[in-house]
Protein backbone atom coordinates (compact mmCIF):
# COMPACT_ATOMS: atom_id res chain seq x y z
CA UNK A 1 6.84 15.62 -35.13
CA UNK A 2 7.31 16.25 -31.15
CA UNK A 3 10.60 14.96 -30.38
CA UNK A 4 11.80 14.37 -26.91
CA UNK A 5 14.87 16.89 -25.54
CA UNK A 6 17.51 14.61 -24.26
CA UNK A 7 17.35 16.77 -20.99
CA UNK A 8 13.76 15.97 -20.19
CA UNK A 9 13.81 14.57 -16.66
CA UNK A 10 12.26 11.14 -15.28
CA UNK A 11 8.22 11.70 -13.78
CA UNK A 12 8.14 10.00 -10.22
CA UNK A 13 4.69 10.14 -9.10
CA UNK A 14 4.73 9.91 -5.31
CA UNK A 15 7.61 10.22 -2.71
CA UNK A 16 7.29 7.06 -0.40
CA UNK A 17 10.01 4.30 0.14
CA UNK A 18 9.56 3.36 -3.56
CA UNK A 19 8.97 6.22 -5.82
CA UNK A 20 12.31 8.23 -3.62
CA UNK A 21 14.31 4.97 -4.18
CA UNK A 22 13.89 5.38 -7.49
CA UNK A 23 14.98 9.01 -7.33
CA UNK A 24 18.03 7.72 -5.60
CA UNK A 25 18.67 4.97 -8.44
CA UNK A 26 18.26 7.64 -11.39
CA UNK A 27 20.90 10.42 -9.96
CA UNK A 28 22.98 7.18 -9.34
CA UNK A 29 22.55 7.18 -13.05
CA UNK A 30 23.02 10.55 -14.29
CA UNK A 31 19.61 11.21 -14.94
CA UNK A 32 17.28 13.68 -13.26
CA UNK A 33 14.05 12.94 -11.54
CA UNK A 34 11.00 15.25 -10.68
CA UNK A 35 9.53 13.86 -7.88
CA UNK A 36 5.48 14.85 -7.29
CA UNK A 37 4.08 14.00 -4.11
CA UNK A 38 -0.01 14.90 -3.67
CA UNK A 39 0.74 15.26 0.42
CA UNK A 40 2.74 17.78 2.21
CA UNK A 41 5.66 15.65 2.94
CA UNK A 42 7.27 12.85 1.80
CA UNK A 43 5.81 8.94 3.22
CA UNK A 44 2.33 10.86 3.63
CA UNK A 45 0.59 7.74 3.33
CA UNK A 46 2.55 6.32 5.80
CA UNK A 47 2.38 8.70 8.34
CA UNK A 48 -1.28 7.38 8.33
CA UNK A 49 -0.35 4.55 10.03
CA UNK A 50 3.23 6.26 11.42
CA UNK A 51 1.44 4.68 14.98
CA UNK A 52 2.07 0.67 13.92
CA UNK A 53 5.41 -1.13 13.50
CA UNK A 54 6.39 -3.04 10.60
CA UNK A 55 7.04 -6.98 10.75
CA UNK A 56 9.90 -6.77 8.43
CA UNK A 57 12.99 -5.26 10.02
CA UNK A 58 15.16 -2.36 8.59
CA UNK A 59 17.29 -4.73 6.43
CA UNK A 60 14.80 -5.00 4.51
CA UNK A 61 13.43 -1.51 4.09
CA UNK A 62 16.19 0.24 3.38
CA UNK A 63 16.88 0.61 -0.89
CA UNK A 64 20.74 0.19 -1.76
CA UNK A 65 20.67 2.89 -4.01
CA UNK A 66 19.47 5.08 -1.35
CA UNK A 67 21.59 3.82 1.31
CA UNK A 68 24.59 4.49 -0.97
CA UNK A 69 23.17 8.67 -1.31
CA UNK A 70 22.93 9.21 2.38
CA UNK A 71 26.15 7.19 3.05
CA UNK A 72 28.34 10.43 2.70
CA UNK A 73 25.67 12.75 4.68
CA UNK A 74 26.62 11.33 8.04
CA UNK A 75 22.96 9.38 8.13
CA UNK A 76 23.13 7.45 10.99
CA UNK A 77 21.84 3.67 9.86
CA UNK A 78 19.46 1.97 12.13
CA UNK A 79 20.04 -1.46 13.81
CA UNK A 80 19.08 -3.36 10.62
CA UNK A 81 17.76 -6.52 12.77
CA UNK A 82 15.04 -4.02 14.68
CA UNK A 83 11.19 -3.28 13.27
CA UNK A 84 10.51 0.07 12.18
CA UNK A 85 7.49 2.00 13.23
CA UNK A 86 6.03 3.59 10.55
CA UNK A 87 6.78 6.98 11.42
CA UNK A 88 10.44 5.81 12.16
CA UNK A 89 10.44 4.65 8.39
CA UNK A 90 9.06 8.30 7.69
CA UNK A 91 11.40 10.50 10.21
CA UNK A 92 14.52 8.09 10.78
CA UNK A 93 14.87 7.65 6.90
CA UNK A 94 12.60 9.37 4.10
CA UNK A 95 12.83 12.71 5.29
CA UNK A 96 16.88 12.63 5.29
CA UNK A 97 16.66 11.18 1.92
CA UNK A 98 14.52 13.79 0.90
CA UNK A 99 16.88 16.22 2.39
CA UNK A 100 19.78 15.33 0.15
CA UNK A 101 19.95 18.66 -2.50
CA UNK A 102 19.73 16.26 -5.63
CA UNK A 103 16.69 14.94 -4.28
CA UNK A 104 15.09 18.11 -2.40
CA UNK A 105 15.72 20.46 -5.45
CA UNK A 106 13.30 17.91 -7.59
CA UNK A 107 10.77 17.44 -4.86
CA UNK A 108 7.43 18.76 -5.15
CA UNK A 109 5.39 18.71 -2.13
CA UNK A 110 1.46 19.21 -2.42
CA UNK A 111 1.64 18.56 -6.10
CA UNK A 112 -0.91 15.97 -6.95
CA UNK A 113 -0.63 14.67 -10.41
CA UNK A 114 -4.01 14.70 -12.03
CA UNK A 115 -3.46 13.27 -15.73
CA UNK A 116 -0.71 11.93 -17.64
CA UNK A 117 -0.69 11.83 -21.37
CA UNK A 118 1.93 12.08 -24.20
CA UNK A 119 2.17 16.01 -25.81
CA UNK A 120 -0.02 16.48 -27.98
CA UNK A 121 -1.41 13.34 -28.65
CA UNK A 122 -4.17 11.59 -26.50
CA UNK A 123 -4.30 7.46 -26.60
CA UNK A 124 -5.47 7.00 -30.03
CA UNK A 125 -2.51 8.05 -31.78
CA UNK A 126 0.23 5.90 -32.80
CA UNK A 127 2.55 7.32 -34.99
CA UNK A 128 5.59 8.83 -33.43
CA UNK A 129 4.14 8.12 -30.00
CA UNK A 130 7.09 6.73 -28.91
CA UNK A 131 9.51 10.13 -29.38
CA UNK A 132 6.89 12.17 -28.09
CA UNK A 133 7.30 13.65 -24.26
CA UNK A 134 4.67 12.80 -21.97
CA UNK A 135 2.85 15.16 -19.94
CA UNK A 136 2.17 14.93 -16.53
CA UNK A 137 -0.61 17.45 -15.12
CA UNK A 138 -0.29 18.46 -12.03
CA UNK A 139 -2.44 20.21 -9.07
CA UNK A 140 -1.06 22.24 -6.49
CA UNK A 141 -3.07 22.85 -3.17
CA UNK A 142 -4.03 26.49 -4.25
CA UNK A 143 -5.85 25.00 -6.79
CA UNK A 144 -2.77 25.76 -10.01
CA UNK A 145 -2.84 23.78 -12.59
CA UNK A 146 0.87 23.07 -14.16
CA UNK A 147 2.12 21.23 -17.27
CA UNK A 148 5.18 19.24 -16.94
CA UNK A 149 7.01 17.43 -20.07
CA UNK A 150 9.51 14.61 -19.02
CA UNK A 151 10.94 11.92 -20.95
CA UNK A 152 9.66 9.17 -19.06
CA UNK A 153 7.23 8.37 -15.85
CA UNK A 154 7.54 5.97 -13.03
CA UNK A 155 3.69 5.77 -10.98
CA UNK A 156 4.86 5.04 -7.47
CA UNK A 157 1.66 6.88 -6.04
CA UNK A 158 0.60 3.91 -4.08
CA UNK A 159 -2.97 2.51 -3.19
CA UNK A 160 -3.81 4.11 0.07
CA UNK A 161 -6.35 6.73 -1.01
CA UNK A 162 -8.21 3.95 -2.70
CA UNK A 163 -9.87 1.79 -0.11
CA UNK A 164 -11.72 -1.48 -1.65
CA UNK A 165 -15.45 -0.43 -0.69
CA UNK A 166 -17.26 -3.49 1.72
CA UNK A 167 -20.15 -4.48 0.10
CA UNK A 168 -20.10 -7.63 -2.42
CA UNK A 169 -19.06 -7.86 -5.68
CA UNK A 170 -16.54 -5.27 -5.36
CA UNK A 171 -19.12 -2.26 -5.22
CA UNK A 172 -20.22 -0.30 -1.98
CA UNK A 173 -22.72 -2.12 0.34
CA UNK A 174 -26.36 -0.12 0.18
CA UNK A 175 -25.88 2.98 2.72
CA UNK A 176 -22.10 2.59 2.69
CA UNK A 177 -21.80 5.77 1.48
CA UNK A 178 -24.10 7.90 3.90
CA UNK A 179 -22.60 5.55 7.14
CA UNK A 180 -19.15 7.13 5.94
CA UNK A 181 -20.61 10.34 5.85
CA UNK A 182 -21.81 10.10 9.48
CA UNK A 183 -18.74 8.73 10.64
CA UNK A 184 -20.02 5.95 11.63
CA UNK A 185 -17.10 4.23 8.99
CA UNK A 186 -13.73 5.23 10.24
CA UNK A 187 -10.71 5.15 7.96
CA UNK A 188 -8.42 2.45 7.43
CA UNK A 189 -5.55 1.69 10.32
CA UNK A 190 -7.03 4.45 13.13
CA UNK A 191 -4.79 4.62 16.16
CA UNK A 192 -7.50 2.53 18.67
CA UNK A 193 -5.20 2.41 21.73
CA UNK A 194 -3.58 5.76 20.63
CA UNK A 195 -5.00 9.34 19.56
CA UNK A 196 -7.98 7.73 18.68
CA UNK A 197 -8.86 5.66 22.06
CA UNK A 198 -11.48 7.35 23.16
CA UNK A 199 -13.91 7.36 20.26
CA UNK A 200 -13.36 2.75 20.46
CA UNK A 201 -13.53 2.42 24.16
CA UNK A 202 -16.45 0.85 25.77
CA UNK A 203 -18.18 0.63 22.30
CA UNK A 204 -19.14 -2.15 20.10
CA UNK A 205 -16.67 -2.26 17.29
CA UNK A 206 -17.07 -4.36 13.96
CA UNK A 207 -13.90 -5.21 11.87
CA UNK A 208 -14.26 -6.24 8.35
CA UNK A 209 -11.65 -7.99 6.67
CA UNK A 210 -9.28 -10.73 6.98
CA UNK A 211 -5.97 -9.94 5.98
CA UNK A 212 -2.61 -8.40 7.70
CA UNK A 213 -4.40 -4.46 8.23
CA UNK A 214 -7.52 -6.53 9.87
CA UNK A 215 -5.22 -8.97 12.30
CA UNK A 216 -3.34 -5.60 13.49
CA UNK A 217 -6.33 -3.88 14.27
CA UNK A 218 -7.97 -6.77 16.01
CA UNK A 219 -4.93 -6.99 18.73
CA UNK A 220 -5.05 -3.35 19.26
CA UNK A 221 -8.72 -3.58 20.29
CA UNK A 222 -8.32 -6.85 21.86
CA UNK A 223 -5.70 -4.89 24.29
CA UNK A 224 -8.47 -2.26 24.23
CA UNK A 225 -11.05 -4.48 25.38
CA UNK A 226 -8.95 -5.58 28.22
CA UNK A 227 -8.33 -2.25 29.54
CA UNK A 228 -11.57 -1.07 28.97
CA UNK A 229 -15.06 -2.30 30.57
CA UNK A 230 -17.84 -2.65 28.11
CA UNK A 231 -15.90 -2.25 24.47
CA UNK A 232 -16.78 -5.36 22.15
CA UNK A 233 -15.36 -6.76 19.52
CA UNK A 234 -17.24 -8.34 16.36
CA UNK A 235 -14.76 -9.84 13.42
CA UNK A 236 -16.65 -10.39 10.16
CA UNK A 237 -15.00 -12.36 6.96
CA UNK A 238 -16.45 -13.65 4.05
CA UNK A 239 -14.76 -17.09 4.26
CA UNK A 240 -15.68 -20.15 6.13
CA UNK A 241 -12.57 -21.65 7.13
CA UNK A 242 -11.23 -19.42 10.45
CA UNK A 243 -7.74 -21.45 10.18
CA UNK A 244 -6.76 -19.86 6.48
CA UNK A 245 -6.84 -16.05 8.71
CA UNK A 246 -4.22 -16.74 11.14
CA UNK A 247 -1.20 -16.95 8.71
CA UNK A 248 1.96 -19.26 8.88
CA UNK A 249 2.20 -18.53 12.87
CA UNK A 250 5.83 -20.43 13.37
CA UNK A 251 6.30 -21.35 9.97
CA UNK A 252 6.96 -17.48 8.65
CA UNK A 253 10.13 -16.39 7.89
CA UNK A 254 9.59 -12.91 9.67
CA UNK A 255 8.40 -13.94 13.44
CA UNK A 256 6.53 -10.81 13.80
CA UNK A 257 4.29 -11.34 11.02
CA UNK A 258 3.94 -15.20 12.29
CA UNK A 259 3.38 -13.99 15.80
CA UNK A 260 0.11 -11.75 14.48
CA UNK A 261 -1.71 -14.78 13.24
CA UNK A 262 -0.83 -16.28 16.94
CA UNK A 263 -1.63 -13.77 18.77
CA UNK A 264 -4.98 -13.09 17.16
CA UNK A 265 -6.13 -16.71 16.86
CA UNK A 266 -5.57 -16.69 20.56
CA UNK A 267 -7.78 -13.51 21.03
CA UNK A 268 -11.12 -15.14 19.47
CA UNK A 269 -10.52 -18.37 21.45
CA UNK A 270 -10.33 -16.76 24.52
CA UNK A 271 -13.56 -14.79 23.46
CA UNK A 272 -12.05 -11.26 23.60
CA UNK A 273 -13.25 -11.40 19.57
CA UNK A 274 -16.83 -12.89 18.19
CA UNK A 275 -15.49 -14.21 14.99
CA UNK A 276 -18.55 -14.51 12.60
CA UNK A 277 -17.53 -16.23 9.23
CA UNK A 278 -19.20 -16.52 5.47
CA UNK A 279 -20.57 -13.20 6.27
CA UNK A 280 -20.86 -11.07 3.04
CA UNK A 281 -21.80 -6.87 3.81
CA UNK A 282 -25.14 -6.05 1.87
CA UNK A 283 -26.36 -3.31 3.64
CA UNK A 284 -25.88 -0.65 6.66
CA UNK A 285 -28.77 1.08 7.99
CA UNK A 286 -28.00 4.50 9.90
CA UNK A 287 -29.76 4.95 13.08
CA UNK A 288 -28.14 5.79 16.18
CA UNK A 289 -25.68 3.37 16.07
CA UNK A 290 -24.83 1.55 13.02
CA UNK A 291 -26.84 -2.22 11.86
CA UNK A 292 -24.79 -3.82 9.51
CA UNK A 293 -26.40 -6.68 7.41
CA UNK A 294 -24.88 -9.30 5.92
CA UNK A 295 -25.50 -12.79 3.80
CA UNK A 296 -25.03 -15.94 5.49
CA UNK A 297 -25.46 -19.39 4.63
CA UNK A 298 -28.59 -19.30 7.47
CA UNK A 299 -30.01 -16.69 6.07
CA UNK A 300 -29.72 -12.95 6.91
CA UNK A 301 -28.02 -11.39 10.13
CA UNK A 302 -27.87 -7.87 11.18
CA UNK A 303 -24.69 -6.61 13.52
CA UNK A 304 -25.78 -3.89 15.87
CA UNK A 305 -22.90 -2.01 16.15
CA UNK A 306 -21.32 1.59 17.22
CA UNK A 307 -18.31 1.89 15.01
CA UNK A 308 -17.16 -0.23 11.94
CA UNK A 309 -13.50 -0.18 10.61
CA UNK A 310 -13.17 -1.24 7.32
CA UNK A 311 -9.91 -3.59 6.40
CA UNK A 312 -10.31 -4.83 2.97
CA UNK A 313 -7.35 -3.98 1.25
CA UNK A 314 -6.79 -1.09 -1.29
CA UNK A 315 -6.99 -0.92 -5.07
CA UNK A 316 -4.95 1.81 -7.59
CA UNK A 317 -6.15 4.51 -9.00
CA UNK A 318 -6.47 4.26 -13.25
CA UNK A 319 -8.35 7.79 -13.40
CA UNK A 320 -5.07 9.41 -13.97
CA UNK A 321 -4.07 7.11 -16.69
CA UNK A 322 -6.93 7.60 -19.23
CA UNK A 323 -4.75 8.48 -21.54
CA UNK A 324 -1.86 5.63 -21.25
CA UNK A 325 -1.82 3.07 -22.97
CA UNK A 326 -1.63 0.50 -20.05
CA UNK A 327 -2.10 -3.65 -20.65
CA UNK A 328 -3.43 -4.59 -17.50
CA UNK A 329 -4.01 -8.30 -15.71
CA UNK A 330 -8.05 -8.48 -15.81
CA UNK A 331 -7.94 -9.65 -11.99
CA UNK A 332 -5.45 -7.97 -10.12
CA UNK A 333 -5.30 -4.57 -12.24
CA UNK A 334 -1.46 -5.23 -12.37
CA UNK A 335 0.72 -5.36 -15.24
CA UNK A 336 -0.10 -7.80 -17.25
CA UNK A 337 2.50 -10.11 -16.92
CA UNK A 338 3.18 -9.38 -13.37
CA UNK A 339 -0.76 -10.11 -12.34
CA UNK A 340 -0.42 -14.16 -12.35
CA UNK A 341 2.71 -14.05 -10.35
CA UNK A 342 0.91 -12.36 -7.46
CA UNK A 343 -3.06 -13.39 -7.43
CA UNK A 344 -3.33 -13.79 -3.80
CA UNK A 345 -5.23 -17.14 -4.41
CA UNK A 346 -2.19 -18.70 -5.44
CA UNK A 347 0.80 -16.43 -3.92
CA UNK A 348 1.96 -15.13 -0.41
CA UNK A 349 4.85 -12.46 -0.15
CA UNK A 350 7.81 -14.92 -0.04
CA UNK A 351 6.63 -16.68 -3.49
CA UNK A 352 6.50 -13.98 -5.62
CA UNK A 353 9.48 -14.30 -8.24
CA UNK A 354 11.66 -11.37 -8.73
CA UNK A 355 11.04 -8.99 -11.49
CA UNK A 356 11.71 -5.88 -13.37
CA UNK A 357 11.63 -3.50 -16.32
CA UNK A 358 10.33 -6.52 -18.54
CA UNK A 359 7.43 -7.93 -16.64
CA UNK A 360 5.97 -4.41 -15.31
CA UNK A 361 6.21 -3.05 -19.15
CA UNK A 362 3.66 -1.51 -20.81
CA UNK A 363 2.45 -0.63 -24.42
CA UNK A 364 3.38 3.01 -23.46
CA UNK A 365 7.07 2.97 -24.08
CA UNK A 366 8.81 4.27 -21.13
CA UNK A 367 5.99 3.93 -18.61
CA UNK A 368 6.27 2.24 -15.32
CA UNK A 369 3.60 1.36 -12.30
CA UNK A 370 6.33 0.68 -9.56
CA UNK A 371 5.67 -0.01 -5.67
CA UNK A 372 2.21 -1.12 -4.06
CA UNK A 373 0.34 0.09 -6.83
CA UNK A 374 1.90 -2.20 -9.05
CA UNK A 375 0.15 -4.83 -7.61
CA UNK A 376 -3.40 -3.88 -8.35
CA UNK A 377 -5.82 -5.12 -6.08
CA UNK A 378 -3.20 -8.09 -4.63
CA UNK A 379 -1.96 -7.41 -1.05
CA UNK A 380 0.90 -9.13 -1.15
CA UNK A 381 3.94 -6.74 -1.41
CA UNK A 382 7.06 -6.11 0.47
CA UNK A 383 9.24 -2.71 -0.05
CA UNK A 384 11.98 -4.90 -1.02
CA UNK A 385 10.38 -5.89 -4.31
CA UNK A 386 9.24 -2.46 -4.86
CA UNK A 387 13.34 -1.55 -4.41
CA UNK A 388 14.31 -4.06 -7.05
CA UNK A 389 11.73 -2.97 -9.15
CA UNK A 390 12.62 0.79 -9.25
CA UNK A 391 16.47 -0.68 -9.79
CA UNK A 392 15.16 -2.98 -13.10
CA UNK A 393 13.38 -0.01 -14.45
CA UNK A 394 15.89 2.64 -13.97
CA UNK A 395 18.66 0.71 -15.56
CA UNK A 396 16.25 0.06 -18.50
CA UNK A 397 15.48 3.68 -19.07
CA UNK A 398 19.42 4.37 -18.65
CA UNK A 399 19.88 1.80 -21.86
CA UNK A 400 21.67 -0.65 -19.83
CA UNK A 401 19.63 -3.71 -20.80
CA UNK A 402 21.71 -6.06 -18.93
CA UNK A 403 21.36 -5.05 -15.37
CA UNK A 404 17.61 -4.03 -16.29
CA UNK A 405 17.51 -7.94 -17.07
CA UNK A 406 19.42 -9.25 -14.27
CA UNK A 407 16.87 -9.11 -11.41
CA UNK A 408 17.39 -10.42 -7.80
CA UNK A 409 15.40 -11.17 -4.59
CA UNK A 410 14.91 -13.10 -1.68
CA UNK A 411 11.86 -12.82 0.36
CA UNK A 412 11.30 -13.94 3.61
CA UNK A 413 8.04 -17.23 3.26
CA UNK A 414 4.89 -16.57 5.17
CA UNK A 415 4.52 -19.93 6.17
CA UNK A 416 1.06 -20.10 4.26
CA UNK A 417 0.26 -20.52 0.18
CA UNK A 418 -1.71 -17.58 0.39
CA UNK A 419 -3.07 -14.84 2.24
CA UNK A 420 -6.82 -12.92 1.75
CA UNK A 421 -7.03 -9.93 0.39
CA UNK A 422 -6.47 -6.63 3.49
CA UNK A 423 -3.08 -4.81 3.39
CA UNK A 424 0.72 -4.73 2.36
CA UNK A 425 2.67 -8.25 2.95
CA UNK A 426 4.87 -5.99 5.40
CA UNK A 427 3.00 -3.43 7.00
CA UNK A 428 1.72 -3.30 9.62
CA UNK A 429 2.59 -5.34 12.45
CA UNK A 430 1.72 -3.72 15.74
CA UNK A 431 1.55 -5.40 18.65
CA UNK A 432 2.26 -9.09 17.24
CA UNK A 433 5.68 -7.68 18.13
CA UNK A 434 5.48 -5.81 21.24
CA UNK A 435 2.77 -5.09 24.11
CA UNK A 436 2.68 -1.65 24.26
CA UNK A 437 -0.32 0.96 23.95
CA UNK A 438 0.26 1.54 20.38
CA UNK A 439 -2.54 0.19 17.80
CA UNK A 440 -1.08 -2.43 15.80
């Protein structure tokens, strides 16, 4: 039998907020981390939408553990009551994390982990499972493959590569695929009053999706449209009652996010937006623009339009844990214990109980999902939770049952039971907290 060498270090599989707090948490320890990030530098993801500010302030992105590691560097703390752009979460705080030796001499950069499995043994084999190593395979950008064996693995790789496609029934809308293709699809988040002005302005642009990521992107082209003669703005969203989209407005905890549900609800009244509800994608049809059909209780309708930006939320990637044995919530794609604390139908950010170790446990011993992709398909998350998360689970793996046990949060409410399914519970916020020519 493959036993595990107690030196074996701890697999943390991407280096955002969550997956490099949970560095920070196991050298607090005395354990050792390998950190693999697929992206060239650390908060990759983020750096996506580095352009749009956060509606939770610093006090609330910041992990303990971490703060405690840069405390002796000289880091110089932001103003904990002020909102963090994204790239100030990136610049201002993961990258002098990173820095820290501990943590820099276990980063891997460009490194994107492609299976994980237990040595020698795929997911059909039981016996001795447990005191086996896993193995984590990894790609580097010249195309090397590498084999690492660690004791234990924490998936903090996060949900943004995996957009939910827009057609119904959770599959791609006919000709979704070739309207990506042509570009007439644009990623999630793009910078519309930013870098990436001139390809919106004075076009007709359709948003799909009513959550947080579609509200942010709906101010920044409303501020577009104001600036600029001739753009339009079509909203589409498969429900039927407008009110649900605009959020908790004064009754949220964090004013920013409140103020995005304000500020947006305002936007379609005062007709900068043409709001058009129980619309369900079925098909796009290339031309030289884009027509985008959808299902509505009157029948068909077909949306003429130049651009479409897709905001329907994110789901995790499984593909590289074939060979895990994960137990999985059958809606959400969370753990299964954690997936009825978080179904969006019933849960915002703010009423989401604490957990830890015990709740995001899995049949694999010693293997975590941590961070966003924790929460499946559900977009209600906050860093925070991922923070105490990362905490639970490292004090598990250290044998200290009692502080893995002894979980703690408070969340800011949303003012609203639930929110639809489009983006993190604290990203972005944009201009719901400033006017300024950034997209939000």
């Amino acid at each position: 039998m493959t036993k595990q060498p107690p030196d074996l270090p701890v697999a943390i599989i991407g280096a955002g907020p969550v997956g490099l707090a949970a560095a920070a948490n196991l050298i607090e320890r005395g354990l050792t981390p390998i950190i693999f990030e697929a992206g060239e530098d650390v908060g990759a993801a983020i750096l996506n939408w580095g352009h749009i500010r956060l509606f939770s302030s610093w006090q609330h992105n910041i992990d303990p553990a971490s703060r405690r590691l840069l405390a002796p560097t000289g880091w110089a703390e932001p103003r904990l009551s002020s909102l963090p752009y994204g790239i100030e979460l990136v610049e201002g705080y993961l990258k002098s994390l990173a820095a820290i030796p501990a943590i820099a001499s276990v980063l891997h950069t460009s490194a994107k982990v492609i299976a994980v499995s237990r040595v020698g043994m795929d997911k059909t084999h039981s016996r001795g499972r447990g005191g086996r190593p896993f193995l984590v395979r990894v790609e580097l950008a010249d195309g090397t493959v590498t084999d690492h064996q660690v004791r234990a693995v924490i998936d903090a790789s996060g949900t943004w590569a995996q957009p939910n496609p827009l057609g119904q029934a959770g599959l791609g809308a006919l000709g979704e695929g070739q309207a990506v293709e042509r570009g007439l699809i644009t990623g999630p988040l793009p910078d519309v009053t930013g870098t990436d002005r001139a390809r919106f302005a004075g076009g007709h642009v359709l948003v799909i999706g009513a959550g947080h990521s579609a509200a942010n992107i709906l101010i920044s082209l409303g501020q577009l449209a104001k600036n600029e003669p001739g753009t339009r703005i079509s909203w589409a969203v498969r429900g039927s009652d407008a009110s649900r989209l605009y959020g908790g407005g004064d009754l949220d905890a964090l004013p920013a996010r409140g103020q995005l549900g304000t500020r947006l609800r305002r936007l379609v009244e005062d007709g900068y937006i043409e709001l058009h509800t129980s619309f369900t994608t079925t098909s796009f049809a290339v031309g030289d623009g884009l027509a985008v059909t959808g299902a509505t209780p009157d029948g068909p309708v077909t949306l003429a339009v130049d651009l479409l930006i897709p905001a329907t939320g994110f789901r995790p990637d499984l593909g590289i844990l074939r060979e895990i044995r994960l137990e999985l919530d059958p809606a959400v794609e969370a753990p299964r214990e954690l997936g009825p604390l978080i179904d969006p139908e019933f849960h915002s950010c703010g009423t989401v109980p604490a957990h830890g170790a015990k709740v995001l446990a899995h049949p694999e011993k010693d293997f975590y999902i941590a961070g966003m992709k924790s929460y499946g398909r559900a977009p209600t998350f906050l860093l925070a939770t991922g923070y105490e998360q990362v905490r639970s689970i490292v004090a598990a793996l250290a044998g200290d049952a009692e502080s893995a046990d002894a979980v703690h949060l408070e969340l800011p409410e949303t003012g609203v039971c639930s929110t639809d399914p489009g983006g993190s519970c604290d990203t972005p916020a944009g201009e719901a907290v400033e006017c300024r020519a950034a997209a939000g």
